[in-house]
PDB file of N, CA and C in Angstrom:
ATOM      1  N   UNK A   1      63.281 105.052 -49.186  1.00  0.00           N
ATOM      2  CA  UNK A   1      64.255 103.993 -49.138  1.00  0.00           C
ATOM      3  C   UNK A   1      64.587 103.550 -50.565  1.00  0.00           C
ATOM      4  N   UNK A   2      66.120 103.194 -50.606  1.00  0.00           N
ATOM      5  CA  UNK A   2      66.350 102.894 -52.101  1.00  0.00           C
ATOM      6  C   UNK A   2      66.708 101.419 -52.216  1.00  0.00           C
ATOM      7  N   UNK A   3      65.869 100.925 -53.279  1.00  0.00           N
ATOM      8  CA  UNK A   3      66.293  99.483 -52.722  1.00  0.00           C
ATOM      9  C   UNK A   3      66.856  99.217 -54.243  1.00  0.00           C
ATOM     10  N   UNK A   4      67.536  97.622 -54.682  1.00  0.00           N
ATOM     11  CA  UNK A   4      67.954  97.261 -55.386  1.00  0.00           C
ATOM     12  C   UNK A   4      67.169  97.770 -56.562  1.00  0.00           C
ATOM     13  N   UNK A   5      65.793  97.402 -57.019  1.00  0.00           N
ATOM     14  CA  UNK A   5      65.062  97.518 -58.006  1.00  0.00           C
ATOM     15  C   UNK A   5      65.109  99.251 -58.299  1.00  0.00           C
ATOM     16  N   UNK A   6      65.088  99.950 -57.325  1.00  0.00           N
ATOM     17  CA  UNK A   6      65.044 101.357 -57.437  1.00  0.00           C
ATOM     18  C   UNK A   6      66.383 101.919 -58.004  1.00  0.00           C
ATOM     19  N   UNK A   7      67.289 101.407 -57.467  1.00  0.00           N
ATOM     20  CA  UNK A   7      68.191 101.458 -58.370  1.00  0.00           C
ATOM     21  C   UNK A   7      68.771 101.191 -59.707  1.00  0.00           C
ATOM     22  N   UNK A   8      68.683  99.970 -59.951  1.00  0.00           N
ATOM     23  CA  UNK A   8      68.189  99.762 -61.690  1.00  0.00           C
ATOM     24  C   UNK A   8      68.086 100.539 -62.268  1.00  0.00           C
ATOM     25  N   UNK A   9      66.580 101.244 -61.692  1.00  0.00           N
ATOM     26  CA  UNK A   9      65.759 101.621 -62.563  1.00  0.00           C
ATOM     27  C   UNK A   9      66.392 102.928 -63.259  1.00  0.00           C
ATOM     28  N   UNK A  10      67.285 103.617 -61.813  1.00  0.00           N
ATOM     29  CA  UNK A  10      67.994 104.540 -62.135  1.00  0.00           C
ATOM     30  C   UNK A  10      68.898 104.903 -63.028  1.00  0.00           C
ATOM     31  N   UNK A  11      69.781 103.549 -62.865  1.00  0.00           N
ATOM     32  CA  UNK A  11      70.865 103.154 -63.821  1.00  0.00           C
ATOM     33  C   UNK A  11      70.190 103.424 -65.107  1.00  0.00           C
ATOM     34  N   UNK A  12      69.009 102.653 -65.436  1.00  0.00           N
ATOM     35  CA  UNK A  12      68.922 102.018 -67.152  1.00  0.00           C
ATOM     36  C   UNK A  12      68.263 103.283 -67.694  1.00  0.00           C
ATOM     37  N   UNK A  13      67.889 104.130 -66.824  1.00  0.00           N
ATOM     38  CA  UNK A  13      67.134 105.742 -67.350  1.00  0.00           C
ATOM     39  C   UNK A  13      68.431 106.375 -67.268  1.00  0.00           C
ATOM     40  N   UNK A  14      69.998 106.285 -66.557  1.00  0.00           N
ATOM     41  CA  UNK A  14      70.454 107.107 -66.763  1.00  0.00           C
ATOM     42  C   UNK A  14      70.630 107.708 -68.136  1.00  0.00           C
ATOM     43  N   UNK A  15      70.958 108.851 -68.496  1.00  0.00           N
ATOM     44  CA  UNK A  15      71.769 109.382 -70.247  1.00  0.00           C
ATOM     45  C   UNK A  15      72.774 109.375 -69.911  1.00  0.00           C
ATOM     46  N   UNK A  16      73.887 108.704 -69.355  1.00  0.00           N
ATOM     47  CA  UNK A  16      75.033 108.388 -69.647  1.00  0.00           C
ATOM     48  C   UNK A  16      75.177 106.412 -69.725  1.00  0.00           C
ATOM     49  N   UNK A  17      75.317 106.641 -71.183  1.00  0.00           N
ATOM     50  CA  UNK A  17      75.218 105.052 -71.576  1.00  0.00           C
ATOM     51  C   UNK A  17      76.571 103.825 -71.414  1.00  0.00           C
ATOM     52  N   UNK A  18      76.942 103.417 -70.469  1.00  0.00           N
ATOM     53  CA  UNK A  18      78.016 102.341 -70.405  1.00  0.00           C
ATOM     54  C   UNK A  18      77.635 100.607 -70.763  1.00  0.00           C
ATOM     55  N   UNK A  19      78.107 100.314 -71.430  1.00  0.00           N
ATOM     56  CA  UNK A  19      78.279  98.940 -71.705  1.00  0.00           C
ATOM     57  C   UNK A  19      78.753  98.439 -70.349  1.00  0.00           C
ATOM     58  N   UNK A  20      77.889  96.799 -70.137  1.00  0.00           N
ATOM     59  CA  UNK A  20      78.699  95.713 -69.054  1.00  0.00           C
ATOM     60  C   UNK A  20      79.886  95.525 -69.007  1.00  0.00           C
ATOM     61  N   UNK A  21      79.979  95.038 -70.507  1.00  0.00           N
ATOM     62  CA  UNK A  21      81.429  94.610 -71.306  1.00  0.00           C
ATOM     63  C   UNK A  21      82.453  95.837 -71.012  1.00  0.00           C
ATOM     64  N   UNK A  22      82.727  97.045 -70.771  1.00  0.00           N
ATOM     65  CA  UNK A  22      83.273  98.121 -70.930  1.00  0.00           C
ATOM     66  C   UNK A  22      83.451  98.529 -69.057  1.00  0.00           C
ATOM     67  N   UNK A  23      82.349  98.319 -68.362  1.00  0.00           N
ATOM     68  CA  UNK A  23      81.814  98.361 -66.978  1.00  0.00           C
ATOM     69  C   UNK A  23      83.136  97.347 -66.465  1.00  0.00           C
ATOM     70  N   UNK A  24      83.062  96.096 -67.023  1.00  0.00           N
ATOM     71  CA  UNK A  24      83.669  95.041 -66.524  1.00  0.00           C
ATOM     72  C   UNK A  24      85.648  94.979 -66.719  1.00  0.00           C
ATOM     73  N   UNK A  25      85.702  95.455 -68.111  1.00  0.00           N
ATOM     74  CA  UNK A  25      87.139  95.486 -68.494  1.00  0.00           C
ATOM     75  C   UNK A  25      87.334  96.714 -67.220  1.00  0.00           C
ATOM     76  N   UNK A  26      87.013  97.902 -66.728  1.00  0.00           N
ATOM     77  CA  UNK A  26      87.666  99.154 -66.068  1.00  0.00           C
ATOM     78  C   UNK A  26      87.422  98.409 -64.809  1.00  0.00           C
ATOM     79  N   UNK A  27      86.750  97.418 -64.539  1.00  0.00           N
ATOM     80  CA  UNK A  27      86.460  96.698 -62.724  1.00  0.00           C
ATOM     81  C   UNK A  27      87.551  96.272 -62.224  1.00  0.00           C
ATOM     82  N   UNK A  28      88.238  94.699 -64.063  1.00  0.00           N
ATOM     83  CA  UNK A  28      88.916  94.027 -63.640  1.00  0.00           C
ATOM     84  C   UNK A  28      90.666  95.085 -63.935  1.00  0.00           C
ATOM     85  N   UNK A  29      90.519  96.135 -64.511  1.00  0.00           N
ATOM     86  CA  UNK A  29      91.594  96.641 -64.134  1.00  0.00           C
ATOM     87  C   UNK A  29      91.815  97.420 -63.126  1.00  0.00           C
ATOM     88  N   UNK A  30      91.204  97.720 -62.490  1.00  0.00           N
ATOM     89  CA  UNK A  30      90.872  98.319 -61.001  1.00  0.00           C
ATOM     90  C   UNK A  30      91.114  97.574 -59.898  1.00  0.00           C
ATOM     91  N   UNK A  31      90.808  95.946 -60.320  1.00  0.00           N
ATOM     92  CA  UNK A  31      91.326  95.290 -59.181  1.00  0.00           C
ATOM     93  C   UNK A  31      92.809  94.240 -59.286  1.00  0.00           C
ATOM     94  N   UNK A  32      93.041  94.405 -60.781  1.00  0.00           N
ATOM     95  CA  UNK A  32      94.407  93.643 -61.105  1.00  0.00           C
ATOM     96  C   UNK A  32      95.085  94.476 -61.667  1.00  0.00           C
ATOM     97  N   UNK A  33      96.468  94.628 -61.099  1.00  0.00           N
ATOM     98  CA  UNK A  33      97.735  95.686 -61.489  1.00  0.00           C
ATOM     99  C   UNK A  33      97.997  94.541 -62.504  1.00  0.00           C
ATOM    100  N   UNK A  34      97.952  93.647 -62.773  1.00  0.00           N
ATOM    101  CA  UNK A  34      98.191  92.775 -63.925  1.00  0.00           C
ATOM    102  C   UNK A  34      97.454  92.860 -64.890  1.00  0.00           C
ATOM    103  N   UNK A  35      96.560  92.903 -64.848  1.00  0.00           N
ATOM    104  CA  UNK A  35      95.185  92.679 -66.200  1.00  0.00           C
ATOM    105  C   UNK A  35      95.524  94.630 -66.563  1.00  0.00           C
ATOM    106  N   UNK A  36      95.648  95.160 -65.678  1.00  0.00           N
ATOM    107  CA  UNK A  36      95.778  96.237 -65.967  1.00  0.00           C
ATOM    108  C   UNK A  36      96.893  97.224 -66.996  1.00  0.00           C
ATOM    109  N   UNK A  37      97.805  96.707 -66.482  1.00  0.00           N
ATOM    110  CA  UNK A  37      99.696  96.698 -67.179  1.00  0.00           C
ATOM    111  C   UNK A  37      98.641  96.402 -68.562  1.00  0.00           C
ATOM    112  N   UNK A  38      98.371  95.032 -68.804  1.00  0.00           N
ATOM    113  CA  UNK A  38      98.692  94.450 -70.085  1.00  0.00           C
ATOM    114  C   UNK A  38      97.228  94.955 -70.800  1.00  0.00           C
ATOM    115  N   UNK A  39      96.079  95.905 -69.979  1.00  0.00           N
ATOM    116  CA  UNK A  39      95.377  96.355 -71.099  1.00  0.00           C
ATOM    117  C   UNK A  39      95.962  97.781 -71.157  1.00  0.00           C
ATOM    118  N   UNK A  40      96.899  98.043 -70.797  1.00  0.00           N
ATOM    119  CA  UNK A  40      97.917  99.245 -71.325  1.00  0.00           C
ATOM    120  C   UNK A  40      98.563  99.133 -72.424  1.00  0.00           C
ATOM    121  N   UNK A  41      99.381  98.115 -72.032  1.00  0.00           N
ATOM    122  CA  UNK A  41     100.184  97.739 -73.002  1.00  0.00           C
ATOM    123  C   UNK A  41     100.003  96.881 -74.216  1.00  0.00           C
ATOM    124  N   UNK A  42      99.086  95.985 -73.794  1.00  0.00           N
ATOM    125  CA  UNK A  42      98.712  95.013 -74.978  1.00  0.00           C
ATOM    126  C   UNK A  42      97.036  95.099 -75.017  1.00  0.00           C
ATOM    127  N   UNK A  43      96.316  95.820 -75.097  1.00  0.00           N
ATOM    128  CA  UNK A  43      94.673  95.793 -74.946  1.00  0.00           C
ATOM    129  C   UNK A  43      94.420  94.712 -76.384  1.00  0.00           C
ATOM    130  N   UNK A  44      95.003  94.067 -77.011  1.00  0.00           N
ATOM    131  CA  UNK A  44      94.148  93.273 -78.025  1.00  0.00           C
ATOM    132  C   UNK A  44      94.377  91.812 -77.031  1.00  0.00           C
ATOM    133  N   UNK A  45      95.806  91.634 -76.673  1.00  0.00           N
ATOM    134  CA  UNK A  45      95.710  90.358 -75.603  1.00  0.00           C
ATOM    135  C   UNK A  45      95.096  90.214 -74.380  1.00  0.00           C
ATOM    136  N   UNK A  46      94.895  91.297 -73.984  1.00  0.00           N
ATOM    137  CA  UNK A  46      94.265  91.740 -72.415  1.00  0.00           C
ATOM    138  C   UNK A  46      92.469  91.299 -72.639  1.00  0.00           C
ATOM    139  N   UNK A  47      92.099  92.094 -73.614  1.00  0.00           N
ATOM    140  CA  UNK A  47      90.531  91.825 -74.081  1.00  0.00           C
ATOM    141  C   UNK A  47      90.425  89.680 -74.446  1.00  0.00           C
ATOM    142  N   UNK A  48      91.394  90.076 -75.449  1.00  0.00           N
ATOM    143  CA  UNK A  48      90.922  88.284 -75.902  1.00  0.00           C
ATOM    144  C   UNK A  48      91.731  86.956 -74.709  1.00  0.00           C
ATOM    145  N   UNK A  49      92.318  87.412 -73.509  1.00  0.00           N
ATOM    146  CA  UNK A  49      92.459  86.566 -72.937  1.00  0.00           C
ATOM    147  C   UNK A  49      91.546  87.079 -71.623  1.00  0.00           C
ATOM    148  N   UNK A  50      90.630  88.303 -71.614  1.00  0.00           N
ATOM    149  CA  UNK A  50      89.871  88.342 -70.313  1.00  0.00           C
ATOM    150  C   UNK A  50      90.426  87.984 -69.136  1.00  0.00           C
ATOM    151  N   UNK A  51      89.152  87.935 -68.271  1.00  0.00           N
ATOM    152  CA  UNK A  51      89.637  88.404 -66.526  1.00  0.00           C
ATOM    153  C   UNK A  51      89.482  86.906 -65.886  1.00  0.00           C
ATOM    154  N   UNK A  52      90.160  86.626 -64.945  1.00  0.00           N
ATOM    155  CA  UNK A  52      89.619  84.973 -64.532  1.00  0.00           C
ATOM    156  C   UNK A  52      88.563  84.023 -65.194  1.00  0.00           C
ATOM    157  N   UNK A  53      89.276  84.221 -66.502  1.00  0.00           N
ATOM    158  CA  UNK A  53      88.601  83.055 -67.022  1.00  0.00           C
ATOM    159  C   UNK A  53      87.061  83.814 -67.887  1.00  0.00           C
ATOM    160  N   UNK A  54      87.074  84.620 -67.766  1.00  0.00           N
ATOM    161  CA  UNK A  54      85.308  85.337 -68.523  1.00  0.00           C
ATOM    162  C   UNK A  54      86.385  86.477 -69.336  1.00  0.00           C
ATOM    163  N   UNK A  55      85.824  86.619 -70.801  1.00  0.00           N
ATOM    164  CA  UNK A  55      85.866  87.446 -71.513  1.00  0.00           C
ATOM    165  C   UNK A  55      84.741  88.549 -71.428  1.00  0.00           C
ATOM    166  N   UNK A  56      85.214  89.531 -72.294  1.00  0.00           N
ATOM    167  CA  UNK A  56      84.426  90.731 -72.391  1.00  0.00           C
ATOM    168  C   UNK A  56      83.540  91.196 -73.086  1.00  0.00           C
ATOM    169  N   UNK A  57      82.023  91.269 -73.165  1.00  0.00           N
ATOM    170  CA  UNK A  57      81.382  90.782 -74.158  1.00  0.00           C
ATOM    171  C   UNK A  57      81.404  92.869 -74.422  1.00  0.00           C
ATOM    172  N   UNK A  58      81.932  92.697 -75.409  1.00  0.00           N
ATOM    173  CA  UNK A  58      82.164  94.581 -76.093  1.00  0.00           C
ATOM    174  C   UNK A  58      81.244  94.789 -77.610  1.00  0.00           C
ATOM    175  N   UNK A  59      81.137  95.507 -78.061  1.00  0.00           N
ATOM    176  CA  UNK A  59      80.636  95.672 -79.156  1.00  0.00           C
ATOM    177  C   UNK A  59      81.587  95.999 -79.828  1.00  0.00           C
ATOM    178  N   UNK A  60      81.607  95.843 -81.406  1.00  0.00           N
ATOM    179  CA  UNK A  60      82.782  95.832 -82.243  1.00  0.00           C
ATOM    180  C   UNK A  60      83.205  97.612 -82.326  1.00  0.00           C
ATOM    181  N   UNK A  61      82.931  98.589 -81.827  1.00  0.00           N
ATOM    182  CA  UNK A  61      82.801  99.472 -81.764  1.00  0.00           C
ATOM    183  C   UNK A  61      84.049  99.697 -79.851  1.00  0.00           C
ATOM    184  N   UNK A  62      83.472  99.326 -79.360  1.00  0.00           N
ATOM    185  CA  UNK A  62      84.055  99.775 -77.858  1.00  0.00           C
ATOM    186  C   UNK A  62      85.289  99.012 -78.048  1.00  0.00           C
ATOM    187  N   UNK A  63      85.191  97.632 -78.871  1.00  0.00           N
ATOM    188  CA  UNK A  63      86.347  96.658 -78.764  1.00  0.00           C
ATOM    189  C   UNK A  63      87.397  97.796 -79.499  1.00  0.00           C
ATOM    190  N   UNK A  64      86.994  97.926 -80.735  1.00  0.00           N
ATOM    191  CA  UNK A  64      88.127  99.007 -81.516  1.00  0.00           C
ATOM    192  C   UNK A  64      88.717 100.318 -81.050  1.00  0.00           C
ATOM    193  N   UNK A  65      87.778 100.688 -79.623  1.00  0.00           N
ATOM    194  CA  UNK A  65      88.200 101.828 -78.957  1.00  0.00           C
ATOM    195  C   UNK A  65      88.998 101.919 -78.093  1.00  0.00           C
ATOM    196  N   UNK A  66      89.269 100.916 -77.518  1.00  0.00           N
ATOM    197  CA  UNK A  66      90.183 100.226 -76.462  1.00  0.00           C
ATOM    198  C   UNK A  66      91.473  99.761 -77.127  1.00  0.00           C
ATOM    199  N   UNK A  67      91.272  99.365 -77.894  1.00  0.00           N
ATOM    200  CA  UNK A  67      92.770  98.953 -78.831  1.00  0.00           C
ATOM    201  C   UNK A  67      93.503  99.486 -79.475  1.00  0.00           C
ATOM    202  N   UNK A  68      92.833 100.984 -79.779  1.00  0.00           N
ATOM    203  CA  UNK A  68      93.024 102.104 -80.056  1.00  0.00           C
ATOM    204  C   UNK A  68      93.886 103.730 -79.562  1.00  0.00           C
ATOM    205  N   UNK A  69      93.106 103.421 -78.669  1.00  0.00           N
ATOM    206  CA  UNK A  69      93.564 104.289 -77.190  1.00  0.00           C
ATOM    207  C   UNK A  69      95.192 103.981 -76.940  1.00  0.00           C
ATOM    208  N   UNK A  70      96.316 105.076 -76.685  1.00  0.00           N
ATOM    209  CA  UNK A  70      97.368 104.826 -76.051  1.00  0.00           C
ATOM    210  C   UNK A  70      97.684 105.637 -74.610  1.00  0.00           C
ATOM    211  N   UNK A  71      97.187 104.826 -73.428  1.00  0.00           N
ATOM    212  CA  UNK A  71      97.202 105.771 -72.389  1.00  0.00           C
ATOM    213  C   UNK A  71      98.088 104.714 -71.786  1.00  0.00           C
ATOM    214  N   UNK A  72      98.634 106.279 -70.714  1.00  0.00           N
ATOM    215  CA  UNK A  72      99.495 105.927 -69.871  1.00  0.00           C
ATOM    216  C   UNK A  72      99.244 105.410 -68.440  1.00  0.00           C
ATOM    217  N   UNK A  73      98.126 105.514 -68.481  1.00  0.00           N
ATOM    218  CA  UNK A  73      97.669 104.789 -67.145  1.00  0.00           C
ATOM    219  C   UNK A  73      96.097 104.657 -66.805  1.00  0.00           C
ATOM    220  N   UNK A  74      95.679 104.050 -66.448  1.00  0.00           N
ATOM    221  CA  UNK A  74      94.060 103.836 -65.938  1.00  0.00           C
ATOM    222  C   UNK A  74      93.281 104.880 -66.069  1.00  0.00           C
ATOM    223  N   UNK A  75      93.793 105.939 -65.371  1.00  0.00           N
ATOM    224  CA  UNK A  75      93.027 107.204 -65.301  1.00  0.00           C
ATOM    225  C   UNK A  75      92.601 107.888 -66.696  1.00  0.00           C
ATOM    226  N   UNK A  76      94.368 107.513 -67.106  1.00  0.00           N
ATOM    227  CA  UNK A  76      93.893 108.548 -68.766  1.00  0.00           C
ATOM    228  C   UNK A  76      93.257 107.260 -69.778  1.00  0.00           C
ATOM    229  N   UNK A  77      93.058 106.319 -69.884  1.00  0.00           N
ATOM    230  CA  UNK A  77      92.671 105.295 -70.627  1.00  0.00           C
ATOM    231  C   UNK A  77      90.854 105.922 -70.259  1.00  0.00           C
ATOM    232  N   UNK A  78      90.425 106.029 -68.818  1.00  0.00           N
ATOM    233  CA  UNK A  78      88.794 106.026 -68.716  1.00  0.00           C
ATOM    234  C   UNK A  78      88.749 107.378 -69.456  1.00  0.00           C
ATOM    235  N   UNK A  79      89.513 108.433 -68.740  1.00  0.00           N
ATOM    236  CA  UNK A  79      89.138 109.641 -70.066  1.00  0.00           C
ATOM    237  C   UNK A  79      88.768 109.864 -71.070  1.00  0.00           C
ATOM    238  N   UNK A  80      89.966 109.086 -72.189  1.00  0.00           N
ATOM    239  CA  UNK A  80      89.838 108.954 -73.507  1.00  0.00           C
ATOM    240  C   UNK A  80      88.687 108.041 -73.676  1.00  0.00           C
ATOM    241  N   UNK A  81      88.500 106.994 -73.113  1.00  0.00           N
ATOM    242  CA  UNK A  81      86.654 106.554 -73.509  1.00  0.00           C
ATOM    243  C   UNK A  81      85.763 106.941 -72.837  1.00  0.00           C
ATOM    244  N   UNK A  82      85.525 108.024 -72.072  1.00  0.00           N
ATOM    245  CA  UNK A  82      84.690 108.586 -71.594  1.00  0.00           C
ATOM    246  C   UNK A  82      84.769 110.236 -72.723  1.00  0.00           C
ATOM    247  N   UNK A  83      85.310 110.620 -73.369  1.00  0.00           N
ATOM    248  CA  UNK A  83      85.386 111.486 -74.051  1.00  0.00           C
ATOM    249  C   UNK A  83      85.070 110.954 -75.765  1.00  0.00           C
ATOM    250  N   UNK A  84      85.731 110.186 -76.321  1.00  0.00           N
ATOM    251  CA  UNK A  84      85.254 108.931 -77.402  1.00  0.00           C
ATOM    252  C   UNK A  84      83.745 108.702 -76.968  1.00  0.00           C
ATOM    253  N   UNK A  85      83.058 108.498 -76.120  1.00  0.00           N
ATOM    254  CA  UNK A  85      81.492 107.793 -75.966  1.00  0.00           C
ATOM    255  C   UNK A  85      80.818 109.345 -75.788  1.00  0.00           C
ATOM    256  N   UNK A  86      81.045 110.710 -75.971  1.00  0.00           N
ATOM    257  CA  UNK A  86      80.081 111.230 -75.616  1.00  0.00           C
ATOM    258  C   UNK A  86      80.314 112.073 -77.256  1.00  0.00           C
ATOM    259  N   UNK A  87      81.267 111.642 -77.566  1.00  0.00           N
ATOM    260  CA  UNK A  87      80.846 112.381 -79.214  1.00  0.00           C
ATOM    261  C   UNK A  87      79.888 111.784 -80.189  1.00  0.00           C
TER     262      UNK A  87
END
């Protein structure tokens, strides 16, 4: 049986390393076609005005990768930082 704790445990041993902060920006664009548009289009306003009210706690590193990135849509935005985080 897999219970909460067993899972964790899984997570924090995985070798593929994701940030909360990074976890959280791809959640709240997953669930807002709004937050989403504007971390397309504007990812420096999208990050510093955050998701209902909670910002994104990123490292100055993931923050610059996101602001960086010019994708055309959700899909290709996780690519390019899923390809960026494994170099």
């Amino acid at each position: 049986m897999i219970t909460h704790s067993t899972y964790q445990i899984q997570m924090n041993s995985s070798s593929i390393s994701t940030s909360n902060g990074l976890t959280r920006v791809f959640a709240a664009a997953v669930v807002s076609r709004q937050f989403c548009k504007m971390l397309l289009s504007d990812p420096i306003t999208a990050l510093q005005n955050g998701y209902l009210g909670e910002t994104f706690r990123l490292s100055h590193e993931e923050h610059n990768l996101l602001i960086s990135i010019h994708a055309e849509n959700l899909a290709d935005l996780a690519r390019q930082v899923n390809k960026a985080l494994q170099r």
